[in-house]
N, C-alpha and C. Protein backbone atom coordinates (compact mmCIF):
# COMPACT_ATOMS: atom_id res chain seq x y z
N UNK A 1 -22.36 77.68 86.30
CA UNK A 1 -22.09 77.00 85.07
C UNK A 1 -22.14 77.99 83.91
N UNK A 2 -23.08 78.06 83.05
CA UNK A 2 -23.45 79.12 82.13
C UNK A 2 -23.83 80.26 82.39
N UNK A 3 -23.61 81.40 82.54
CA UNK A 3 -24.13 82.56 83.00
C UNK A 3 -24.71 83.09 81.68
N UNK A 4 -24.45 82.58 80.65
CA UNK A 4 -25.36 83.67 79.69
C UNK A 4 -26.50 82.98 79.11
N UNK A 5 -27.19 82.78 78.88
CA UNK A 5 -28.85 82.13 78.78
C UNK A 5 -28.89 81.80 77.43
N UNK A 6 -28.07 82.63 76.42
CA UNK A 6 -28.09 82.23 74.73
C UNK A 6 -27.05 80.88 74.65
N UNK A 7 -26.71 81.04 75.65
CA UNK A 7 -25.70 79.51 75.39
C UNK A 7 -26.31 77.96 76.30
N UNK A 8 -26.83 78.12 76.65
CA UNK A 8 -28.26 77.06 77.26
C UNK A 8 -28.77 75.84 75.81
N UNK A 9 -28.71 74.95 76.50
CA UNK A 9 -28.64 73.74 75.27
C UNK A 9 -30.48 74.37 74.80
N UNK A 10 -30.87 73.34 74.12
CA UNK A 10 -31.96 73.60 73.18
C UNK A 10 -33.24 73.20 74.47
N UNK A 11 -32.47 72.01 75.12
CA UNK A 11 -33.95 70.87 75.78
C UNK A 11 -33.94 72.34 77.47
N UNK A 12 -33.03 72.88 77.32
CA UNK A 12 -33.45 73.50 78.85
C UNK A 12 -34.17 74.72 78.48
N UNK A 13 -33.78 75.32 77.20
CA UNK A 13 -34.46 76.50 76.47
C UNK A 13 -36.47 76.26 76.62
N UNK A 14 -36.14 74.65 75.87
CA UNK A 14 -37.52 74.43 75.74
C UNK A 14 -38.31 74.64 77.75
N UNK A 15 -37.22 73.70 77.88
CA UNK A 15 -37.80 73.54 79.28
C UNK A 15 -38.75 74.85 80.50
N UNK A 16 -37.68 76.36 79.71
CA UNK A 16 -38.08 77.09 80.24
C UNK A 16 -39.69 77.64 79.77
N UNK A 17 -39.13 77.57 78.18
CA UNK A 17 -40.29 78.06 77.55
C UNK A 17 -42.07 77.49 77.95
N UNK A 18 -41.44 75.88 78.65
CA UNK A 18 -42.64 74.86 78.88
C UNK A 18 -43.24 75.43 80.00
N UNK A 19 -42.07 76.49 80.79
CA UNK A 19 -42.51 76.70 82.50
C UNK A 19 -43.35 77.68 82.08
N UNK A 20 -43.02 78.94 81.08
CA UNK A 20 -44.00 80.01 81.35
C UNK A 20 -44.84 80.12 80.53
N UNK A 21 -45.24 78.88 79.48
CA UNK A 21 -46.95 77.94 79.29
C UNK A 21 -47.32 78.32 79.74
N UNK A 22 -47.11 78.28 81.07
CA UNK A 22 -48.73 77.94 82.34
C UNK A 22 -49.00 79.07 82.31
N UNK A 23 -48.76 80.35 82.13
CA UNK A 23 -49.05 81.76 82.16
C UNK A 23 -49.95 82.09 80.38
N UNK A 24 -49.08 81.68 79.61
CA UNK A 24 -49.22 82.23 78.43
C UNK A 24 -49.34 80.67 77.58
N UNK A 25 -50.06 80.39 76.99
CA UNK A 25 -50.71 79.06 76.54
C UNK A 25 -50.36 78.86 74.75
N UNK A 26 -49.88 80.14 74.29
CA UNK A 26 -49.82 80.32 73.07
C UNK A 26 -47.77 79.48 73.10
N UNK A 27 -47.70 79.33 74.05
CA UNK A 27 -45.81 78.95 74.03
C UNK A 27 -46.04 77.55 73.56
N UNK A 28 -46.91 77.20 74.12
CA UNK A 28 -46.80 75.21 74.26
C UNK A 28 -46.21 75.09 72.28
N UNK A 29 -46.71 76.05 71.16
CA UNK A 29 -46.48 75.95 70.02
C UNK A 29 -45.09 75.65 69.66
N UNK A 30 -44.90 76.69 70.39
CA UNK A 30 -43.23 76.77 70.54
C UNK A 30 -42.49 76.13 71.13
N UNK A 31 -43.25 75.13 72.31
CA UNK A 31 -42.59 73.97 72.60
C UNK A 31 -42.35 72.79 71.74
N UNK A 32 -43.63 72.53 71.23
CA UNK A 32 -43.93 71.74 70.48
C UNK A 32 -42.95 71.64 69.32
N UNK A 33 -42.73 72.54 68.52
CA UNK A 33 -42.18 73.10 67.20
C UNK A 33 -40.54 72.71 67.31
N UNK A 34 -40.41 73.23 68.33
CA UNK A 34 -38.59 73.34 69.08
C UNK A 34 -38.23 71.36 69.47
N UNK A 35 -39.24 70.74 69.97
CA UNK A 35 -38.94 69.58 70.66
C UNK A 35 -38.82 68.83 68.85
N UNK A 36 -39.60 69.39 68.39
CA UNK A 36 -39.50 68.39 66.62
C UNK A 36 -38.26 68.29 66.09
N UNK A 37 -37.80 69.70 65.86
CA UNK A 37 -36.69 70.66 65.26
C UNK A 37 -35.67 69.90 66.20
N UNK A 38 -35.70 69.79 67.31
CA UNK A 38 -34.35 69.15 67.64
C UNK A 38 -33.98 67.51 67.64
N UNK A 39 -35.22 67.10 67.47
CA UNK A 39 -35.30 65.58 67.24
C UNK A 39 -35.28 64.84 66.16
N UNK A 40 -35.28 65.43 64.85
CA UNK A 40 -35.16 65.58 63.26
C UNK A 40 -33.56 65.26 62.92
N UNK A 41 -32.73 65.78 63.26
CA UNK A 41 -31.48 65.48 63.40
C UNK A 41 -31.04 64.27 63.44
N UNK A 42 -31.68 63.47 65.28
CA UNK A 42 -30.94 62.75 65.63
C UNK A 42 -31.73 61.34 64.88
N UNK A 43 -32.86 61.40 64.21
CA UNK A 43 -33.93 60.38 63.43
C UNK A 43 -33.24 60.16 61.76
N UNK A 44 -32.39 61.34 61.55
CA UNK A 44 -31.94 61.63 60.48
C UNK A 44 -30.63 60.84 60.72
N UNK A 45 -29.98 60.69 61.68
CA UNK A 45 -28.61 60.12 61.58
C UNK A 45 -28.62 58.47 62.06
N UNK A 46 -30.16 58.25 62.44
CA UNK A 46 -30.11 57.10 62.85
C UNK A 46 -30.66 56.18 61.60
N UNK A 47 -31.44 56.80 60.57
CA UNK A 47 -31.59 56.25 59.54
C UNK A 47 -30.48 55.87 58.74
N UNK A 48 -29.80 57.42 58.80
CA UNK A 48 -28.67 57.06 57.61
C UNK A 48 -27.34 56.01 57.85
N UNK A 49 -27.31 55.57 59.91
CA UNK A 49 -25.87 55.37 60.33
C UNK A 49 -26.99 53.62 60.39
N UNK A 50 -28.07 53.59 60.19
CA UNK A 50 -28.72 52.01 60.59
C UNK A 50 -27.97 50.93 59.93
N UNK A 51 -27.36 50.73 58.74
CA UNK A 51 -26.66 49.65 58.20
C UNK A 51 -25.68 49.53 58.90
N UNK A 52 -24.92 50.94 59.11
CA UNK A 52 -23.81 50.20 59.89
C UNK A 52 -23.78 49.88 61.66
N UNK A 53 -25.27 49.99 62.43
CA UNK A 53 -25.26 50.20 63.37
C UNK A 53 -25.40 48.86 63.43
N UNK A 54 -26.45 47.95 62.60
CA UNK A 54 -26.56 46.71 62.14
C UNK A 54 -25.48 45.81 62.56
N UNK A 55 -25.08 45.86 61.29
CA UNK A 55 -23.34 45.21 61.25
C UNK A 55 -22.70 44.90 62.70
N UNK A 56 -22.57 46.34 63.11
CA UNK A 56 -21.91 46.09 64.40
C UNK A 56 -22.27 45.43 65.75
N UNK A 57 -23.53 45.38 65.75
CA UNK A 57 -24.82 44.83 66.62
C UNK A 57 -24.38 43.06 66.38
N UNK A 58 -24.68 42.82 64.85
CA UNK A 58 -24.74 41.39 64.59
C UNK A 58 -23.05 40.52 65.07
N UNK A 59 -22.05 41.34 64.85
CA UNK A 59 -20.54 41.01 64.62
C UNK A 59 -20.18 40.77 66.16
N UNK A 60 -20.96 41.11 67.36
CA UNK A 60 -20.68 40.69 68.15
C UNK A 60 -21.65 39.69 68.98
N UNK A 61 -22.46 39.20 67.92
CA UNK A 61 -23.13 37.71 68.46
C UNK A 61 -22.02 36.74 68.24
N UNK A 62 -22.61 35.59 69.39
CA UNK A 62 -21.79 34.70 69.80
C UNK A 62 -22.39 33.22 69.73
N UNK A 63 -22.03 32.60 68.54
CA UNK A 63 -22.96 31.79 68.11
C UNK A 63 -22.15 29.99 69.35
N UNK A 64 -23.23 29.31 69.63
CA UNK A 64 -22.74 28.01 70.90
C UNK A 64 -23.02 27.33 70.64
């Protein structure tokens, strides 16, 4: 698939970083830090897209 390692999504980056924790204990920071940083985004677009996620949610109730 990917042969070059800088092109590796963010969650497998972390993933690796989580494996060699167990050696070096000072990473988990950097797990930690990285799992925020990429989850900030998607909290950010769900706030801003919520009215209209709304809307679209309600428009297909089916009133009997």
């Amino acid at each position: 698939m990917l042969a070059d390692h800088t092109k590796f999504p963010v969650t497998v980056g972390l993933f690796t970083l989580l494996q060699q924790g167990s050696s070096r204990p000072a990473l988990y920071t950097l797990v930690i830090t990285g799992a925020l940083l990429s989850i900030v985004p998607l909290i950010a677009l769900f706030l801003g897209l919520q009215r209209y996620w709304r809307v679209d949610l309600l428009s297909g109730v089916v009133k009997s």
